[in-house]
N, C-alpha and C. Protein backbone atom coordinates (compact mmCIF):
# COMPACT_ATOMS: atom_id res chain seq x y z
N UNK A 1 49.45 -153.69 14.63
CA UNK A 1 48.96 -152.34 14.61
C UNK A 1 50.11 -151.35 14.77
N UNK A 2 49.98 -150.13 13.95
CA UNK A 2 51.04 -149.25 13.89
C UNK A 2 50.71 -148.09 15.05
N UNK A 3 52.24 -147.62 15.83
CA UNK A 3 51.87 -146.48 16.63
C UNK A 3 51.32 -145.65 16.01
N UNK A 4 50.68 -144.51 16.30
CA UNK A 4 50.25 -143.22 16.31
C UNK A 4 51.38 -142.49 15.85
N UNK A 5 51.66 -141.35 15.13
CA UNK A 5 52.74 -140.68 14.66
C UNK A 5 52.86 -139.66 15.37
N UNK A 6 51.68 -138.91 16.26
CA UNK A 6 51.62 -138.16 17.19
C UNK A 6 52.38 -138.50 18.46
N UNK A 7 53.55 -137.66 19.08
CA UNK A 7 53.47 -138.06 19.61
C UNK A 7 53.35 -137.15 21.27
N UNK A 8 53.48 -137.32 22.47
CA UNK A 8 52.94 -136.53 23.32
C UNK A 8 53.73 -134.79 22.97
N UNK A 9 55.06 -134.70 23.15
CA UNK A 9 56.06 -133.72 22.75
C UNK A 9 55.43 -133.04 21.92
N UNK A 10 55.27 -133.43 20.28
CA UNK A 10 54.70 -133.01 19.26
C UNK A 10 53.51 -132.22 19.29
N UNK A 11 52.35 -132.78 20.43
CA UNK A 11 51.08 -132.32 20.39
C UNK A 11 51.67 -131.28 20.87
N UNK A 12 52.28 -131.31 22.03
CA UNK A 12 52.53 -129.67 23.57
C UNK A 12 53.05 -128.72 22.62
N UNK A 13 54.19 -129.08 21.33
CA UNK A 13 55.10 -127.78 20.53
C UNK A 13 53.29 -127.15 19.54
N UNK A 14 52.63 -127.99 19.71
CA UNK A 14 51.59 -127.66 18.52
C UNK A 14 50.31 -126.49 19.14
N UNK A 15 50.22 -127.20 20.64
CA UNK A 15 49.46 -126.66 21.10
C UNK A 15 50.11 -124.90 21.91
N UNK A 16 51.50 -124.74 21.47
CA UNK A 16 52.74 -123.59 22.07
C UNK A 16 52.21 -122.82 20.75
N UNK A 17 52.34 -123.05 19.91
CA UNK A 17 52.22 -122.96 18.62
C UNK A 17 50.98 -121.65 18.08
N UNK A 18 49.72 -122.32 18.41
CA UNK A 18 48.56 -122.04 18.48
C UNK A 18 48.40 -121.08 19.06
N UNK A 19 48.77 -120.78 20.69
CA UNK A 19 48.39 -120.06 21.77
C UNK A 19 49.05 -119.10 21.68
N UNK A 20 50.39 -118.80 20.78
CA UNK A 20 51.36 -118.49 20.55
C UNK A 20 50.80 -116.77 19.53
N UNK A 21 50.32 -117.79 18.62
CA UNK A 21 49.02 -117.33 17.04
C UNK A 21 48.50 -116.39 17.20
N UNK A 22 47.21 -117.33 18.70
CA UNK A 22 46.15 -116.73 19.34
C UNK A 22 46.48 -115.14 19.87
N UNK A 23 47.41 -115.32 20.75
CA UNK A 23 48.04 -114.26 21.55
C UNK A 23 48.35 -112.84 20.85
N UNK A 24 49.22 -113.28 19.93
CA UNK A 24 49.53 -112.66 19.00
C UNK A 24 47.89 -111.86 17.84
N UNK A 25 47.33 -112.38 18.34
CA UNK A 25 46.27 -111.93 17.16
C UNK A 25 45.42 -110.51 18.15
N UNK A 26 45.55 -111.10 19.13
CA UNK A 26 44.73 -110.67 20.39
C UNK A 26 45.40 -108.78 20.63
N UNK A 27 46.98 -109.26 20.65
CA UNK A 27 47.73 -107.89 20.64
C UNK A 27 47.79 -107.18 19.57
N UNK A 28 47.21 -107.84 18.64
CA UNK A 28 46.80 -106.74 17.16
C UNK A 28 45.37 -106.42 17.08
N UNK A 29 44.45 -106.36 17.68
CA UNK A 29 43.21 -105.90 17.74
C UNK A 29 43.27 -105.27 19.08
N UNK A 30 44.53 -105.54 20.56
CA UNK A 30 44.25 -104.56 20.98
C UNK A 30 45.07 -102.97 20.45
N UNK A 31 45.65 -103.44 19.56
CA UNK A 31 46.73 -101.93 19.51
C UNK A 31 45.94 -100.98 17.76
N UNK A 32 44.72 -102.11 17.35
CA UNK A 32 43.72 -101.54 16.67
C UNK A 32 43.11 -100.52 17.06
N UNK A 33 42.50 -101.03 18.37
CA UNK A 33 41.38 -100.40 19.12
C UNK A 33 41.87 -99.28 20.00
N UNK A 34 42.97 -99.44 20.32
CA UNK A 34 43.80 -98.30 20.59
C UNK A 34 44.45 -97.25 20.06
N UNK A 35 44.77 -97.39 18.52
CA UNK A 35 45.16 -96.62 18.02
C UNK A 35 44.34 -95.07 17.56
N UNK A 36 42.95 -95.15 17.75
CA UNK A 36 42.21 -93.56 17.93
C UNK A 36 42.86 -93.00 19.20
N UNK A 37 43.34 -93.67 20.20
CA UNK A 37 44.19 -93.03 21.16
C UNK A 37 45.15 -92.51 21.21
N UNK A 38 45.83 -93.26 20.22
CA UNK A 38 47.57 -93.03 20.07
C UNK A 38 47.54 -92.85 18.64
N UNK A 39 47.07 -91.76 18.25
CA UNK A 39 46.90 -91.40 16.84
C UNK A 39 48.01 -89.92 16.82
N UNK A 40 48.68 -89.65 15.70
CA UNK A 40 50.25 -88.66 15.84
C UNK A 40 49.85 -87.63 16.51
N UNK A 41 48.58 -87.16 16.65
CA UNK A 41 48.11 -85.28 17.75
C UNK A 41 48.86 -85.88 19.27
N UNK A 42 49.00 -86.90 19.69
CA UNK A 42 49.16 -87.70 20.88
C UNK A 42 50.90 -88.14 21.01
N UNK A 43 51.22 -87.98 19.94
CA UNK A 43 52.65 -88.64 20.01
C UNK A 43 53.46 -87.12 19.32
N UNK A 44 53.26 -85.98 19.48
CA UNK A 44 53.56 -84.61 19.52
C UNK A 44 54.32 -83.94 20.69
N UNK A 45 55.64 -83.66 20.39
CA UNK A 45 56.63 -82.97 21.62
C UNK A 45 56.60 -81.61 21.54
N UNK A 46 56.22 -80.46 22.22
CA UNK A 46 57.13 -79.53 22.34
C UNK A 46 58.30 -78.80 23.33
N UNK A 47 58.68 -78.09 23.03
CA UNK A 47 60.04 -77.78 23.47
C UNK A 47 60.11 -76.58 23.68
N UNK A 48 59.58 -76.13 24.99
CA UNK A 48 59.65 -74.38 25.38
C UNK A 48 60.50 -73.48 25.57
N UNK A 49 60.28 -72.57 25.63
CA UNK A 49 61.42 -71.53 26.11
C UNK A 49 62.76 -71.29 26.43
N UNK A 50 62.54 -72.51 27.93
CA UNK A 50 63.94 -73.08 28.71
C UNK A 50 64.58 -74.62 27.91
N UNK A 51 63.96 -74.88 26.67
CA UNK A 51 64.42 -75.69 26.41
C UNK A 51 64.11 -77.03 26.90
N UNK A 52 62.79 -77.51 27.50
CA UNK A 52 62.71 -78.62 28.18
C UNK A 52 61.87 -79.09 26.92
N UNK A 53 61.65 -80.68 27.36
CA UNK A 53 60.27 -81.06 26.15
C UNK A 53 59.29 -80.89 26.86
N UNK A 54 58.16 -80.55 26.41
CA UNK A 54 56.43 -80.94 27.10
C UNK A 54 55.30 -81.79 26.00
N UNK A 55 54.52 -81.82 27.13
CA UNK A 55 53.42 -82.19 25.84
C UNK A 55 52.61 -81.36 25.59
N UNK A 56 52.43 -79.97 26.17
CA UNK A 56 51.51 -78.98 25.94
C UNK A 56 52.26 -78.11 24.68
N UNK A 57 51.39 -77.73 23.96
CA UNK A 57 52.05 -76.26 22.83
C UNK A 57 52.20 -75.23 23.65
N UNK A 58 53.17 -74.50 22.67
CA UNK A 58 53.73 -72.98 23.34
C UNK A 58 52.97 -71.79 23.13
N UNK A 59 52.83 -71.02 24.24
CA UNK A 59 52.06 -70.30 24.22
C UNK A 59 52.10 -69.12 23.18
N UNK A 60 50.89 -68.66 22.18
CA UNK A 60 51.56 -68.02 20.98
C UNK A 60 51.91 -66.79 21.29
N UNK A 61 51.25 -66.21 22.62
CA UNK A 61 51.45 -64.42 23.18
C UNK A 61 53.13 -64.17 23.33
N UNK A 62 54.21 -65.81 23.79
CA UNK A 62 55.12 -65.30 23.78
C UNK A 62 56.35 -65.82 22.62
N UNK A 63 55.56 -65.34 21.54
CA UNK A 63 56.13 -66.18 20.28
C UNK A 63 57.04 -64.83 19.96
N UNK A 64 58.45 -64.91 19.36
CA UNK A 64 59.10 -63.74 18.90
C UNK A 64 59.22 -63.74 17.63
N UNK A 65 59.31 -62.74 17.08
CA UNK A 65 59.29 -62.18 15.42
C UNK A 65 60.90 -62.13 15.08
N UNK A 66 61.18 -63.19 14.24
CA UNK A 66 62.53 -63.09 13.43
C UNK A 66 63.03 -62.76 11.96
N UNK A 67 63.37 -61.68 12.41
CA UNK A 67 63.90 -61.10 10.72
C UNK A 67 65.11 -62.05 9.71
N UNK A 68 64.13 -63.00 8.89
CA UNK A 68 65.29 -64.02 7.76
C UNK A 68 66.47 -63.12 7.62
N UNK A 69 66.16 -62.21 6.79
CA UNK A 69 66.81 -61.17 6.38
C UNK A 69 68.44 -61.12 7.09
N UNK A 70 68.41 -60.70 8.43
CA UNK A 70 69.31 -60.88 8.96
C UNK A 70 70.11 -62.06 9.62
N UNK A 71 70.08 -62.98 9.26
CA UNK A 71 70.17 -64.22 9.96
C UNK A 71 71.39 -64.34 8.56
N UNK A 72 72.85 -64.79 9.18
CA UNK A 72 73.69 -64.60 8.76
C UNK A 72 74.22 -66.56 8.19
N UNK A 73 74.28 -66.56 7.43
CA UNK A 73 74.04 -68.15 7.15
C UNK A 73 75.41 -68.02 6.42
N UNK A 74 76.82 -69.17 7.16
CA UNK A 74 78.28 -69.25 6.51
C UNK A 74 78.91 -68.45 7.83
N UNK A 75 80.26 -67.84 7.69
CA UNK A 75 81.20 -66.84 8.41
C UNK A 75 81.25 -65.42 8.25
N UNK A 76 80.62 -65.49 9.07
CA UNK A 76 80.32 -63.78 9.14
C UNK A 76 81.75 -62.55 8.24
N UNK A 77 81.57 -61.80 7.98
CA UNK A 77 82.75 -61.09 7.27
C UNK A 77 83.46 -60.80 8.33
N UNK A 78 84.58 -60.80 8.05
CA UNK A 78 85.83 -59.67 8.72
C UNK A 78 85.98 -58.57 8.00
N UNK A 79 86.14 -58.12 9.23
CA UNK A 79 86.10 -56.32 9.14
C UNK A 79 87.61 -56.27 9.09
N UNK A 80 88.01 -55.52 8.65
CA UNK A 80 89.37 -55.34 7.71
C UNK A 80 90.18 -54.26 8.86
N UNK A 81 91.09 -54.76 9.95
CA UNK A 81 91.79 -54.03 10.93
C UNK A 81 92.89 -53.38 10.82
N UNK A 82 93.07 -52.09 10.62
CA UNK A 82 93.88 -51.22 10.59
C UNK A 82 95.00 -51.49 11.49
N UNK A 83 96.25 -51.85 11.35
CA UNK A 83 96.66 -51.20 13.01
C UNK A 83 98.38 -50.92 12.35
N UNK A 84 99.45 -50.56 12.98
CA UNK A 84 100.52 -49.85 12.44
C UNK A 84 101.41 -50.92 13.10
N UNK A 85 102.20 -51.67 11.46
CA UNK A 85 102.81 -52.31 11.53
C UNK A 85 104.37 -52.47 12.36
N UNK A 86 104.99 -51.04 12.76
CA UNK A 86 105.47 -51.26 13.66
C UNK A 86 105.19 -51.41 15.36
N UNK A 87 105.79 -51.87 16.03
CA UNK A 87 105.58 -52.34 17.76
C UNK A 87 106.56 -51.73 18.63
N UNK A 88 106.25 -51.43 19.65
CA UNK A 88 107.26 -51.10 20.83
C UNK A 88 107.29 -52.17 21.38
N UNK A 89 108.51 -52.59 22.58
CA UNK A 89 108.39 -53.37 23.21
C UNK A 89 109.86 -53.59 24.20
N UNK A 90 109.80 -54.59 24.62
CA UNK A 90 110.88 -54.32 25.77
C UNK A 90 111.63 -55.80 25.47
N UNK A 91 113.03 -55.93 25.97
CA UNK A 91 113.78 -57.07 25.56
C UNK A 91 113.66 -57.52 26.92
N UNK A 92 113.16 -59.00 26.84
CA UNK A 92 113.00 -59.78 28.55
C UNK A 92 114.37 -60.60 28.61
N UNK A 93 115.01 -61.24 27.30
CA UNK A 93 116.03 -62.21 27.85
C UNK A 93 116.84 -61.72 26.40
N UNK A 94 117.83 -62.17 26.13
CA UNK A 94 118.74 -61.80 25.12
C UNK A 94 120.12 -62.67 25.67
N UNK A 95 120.50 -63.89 24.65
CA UNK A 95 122.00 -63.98 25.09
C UNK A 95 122.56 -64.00 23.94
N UNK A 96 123.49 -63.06 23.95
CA UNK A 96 124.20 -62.75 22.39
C UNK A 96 125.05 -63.54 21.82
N UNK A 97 125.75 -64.50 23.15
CA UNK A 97 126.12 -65.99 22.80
C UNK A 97 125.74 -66.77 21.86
N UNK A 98 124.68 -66.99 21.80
CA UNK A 98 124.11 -67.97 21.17
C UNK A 98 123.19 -66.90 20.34
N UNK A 99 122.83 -65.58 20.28
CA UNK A 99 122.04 -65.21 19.40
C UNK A 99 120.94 -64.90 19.46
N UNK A 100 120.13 -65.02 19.95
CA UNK A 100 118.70 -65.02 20.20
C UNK A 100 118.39 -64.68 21.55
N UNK A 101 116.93 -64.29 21.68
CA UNK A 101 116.08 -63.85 22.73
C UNK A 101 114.88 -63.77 22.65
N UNK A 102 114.07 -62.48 23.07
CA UNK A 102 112.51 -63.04 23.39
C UNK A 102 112.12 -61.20 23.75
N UNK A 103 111.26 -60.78 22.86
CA UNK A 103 111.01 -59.50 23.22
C UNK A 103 109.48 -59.49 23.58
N UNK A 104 108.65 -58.60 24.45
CA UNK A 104 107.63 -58.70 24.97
C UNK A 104 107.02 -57.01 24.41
N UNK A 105 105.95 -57.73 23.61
CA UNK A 105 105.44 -56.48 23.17
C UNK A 105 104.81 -55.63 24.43
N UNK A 106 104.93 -54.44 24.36
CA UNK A 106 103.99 -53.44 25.41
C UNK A 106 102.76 -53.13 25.41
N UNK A 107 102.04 -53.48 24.30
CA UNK A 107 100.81 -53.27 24.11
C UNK A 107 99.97 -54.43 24.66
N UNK A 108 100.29 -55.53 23.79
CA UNK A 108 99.82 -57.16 23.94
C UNK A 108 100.22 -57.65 25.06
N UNK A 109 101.54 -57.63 25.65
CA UNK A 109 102.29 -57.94 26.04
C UNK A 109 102.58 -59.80 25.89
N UNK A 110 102.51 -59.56 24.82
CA UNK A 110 102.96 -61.22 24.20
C UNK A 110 104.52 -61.16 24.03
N UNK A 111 104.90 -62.30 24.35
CA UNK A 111 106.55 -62.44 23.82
C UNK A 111 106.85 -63.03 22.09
N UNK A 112 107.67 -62.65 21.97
CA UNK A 112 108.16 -62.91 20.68
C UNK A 112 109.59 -63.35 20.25
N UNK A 113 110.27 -64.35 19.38
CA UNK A 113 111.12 -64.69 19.25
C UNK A 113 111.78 -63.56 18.58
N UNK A 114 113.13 -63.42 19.04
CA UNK A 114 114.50 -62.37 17.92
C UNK A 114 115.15 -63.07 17.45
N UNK A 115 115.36 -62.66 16.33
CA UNK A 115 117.28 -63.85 16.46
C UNK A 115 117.94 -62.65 16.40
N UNK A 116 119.43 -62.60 16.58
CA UNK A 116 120.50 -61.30 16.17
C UNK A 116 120.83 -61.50 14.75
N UNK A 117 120.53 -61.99 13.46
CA UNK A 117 120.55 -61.66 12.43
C UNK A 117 119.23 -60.20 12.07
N UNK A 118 117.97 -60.36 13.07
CA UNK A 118 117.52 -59.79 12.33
C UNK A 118 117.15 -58.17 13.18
N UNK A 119 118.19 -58.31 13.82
CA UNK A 119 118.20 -56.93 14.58
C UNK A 119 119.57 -55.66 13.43
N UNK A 120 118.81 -54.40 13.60
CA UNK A 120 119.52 -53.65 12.88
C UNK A 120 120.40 -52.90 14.13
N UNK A 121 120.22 -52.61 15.30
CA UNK A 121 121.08 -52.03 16.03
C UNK A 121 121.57 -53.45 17.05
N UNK A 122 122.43 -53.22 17.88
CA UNK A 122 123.00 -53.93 19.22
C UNK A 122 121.78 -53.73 20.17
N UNK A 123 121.22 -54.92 20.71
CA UNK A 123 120.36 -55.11 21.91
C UNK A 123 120.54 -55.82 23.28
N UNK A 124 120.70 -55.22 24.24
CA UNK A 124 120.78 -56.03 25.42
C UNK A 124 119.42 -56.24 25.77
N UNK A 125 119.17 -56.86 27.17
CA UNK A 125 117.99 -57.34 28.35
C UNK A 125 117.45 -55.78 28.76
N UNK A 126 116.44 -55.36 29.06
CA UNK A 126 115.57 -54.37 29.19
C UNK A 126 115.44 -52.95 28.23
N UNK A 127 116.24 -53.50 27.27
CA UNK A 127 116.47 -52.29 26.40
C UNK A 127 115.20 -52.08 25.37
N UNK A 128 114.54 -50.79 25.53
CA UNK A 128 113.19 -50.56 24.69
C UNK A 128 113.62 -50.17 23.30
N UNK A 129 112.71 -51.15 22.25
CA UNK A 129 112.71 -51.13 21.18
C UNK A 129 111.48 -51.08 20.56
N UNK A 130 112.15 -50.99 19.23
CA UNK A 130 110.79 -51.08 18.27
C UNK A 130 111.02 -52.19 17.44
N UNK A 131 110.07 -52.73 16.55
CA UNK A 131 110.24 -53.96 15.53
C UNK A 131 108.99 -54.64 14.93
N UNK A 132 109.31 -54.94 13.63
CA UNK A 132 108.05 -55.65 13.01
C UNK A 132 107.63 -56.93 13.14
N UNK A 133 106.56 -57.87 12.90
CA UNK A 133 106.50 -59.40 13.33
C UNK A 133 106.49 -59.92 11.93
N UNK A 134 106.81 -61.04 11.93
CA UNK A 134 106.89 -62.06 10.46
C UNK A 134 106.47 -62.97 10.99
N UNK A 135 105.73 -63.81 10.23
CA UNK A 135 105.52 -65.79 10.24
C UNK A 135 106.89 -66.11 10.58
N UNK A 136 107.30 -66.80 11.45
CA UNK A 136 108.38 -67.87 11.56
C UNK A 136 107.91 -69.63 11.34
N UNK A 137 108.85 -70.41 11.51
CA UNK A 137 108.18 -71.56 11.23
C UNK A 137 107.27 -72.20 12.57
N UNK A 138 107.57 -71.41 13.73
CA UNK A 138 107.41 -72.01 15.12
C UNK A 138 106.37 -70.56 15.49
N UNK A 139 106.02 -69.67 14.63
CA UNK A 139 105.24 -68.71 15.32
C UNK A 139 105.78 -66.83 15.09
N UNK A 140 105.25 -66.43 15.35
CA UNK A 140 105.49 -64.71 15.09
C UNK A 140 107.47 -64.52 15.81
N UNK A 141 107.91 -64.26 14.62
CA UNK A 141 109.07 -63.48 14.73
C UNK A 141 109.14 -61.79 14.71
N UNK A 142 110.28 -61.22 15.93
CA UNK A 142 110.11 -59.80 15.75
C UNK A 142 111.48 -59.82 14.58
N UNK A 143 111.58 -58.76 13.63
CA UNK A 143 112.23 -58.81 12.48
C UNK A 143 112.48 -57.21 12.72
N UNK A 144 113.47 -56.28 12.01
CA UNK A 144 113.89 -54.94 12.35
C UNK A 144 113.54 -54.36 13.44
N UNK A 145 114.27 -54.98 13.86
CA UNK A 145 114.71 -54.80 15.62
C UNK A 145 115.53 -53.68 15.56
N UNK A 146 114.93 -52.24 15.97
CA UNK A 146 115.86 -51.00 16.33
C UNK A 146 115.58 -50.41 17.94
N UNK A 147 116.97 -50.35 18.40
CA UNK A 147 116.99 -49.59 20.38
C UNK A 147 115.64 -48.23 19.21
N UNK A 148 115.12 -47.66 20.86
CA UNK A 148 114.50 -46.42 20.80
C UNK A 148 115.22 -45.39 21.66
């Protein structure tokens, strides 16, 4: 007589198997019967005033009126600034040694690179001048550098 082909192991993975099925069938008729509950009016965020989420809607009395119209969509224009290309300013360091220094506008009071090529009069350290700015490669150069 031949064993059985069943064997104990086999039945237990069969009977894992089944219950497995079962279970599974069970959690799809309950999330059936649930779903008039959890239907999308229910799964709805809003987001008030201060910015928090809720689940209640916003109240419409404090709803505000926005003009499309003005709502500026890209980079706003620049307004086109006048201002007079020469500067006053005061010399903070200067060594004529080597050429160069550092003038501090009076208005801004930003510093600015000189070199002595591009001064038209002789400049020492506190001496008030005037002068124009240029692109340099490192940042705003003062360029016609004249004492006042």
């Amino acid at each position: 007589m031949a064993k059985s082909q069943q064997s104990f192991e086999k039945k237990e993975k069969e009977k894992k198997r089944l219950k497995k099925r079962a279970d599974k069938l069970k959690k799809k008729e309950a999330r059936k019967a649930n779903a008039e509950n959890n239907g999308p009016d229910n799964m709805i965020a809003y987001i008030d005033e201060f910015g928090q989420i809720s689940d209640t809607p916003p109240d419409p009395t404090k709803k505000t009126k926005i003009d499309a119209s003005k709502i500026e969509i890209g980079v706003p224009k620049k307004e086109k600034v006048e201002f007079d290309p020469i500067r006053n300013g005061e010399v903070e360091f200067f060594n004529s040694s080597k050429g160069y220094g550092f003038i501090k506008d009076l208005e801004t009071f930003e510093k600015y690179f000189v070199h002595i090529n591009s001064c038209i009069d002789e400049i020492d350290e506190k001496d008030k001048v005037s002068f124009e700015l240029e692109r340099g490669m490192k940042g705003m150069n003062a360029v016609r550098v004249k004492k006042i």
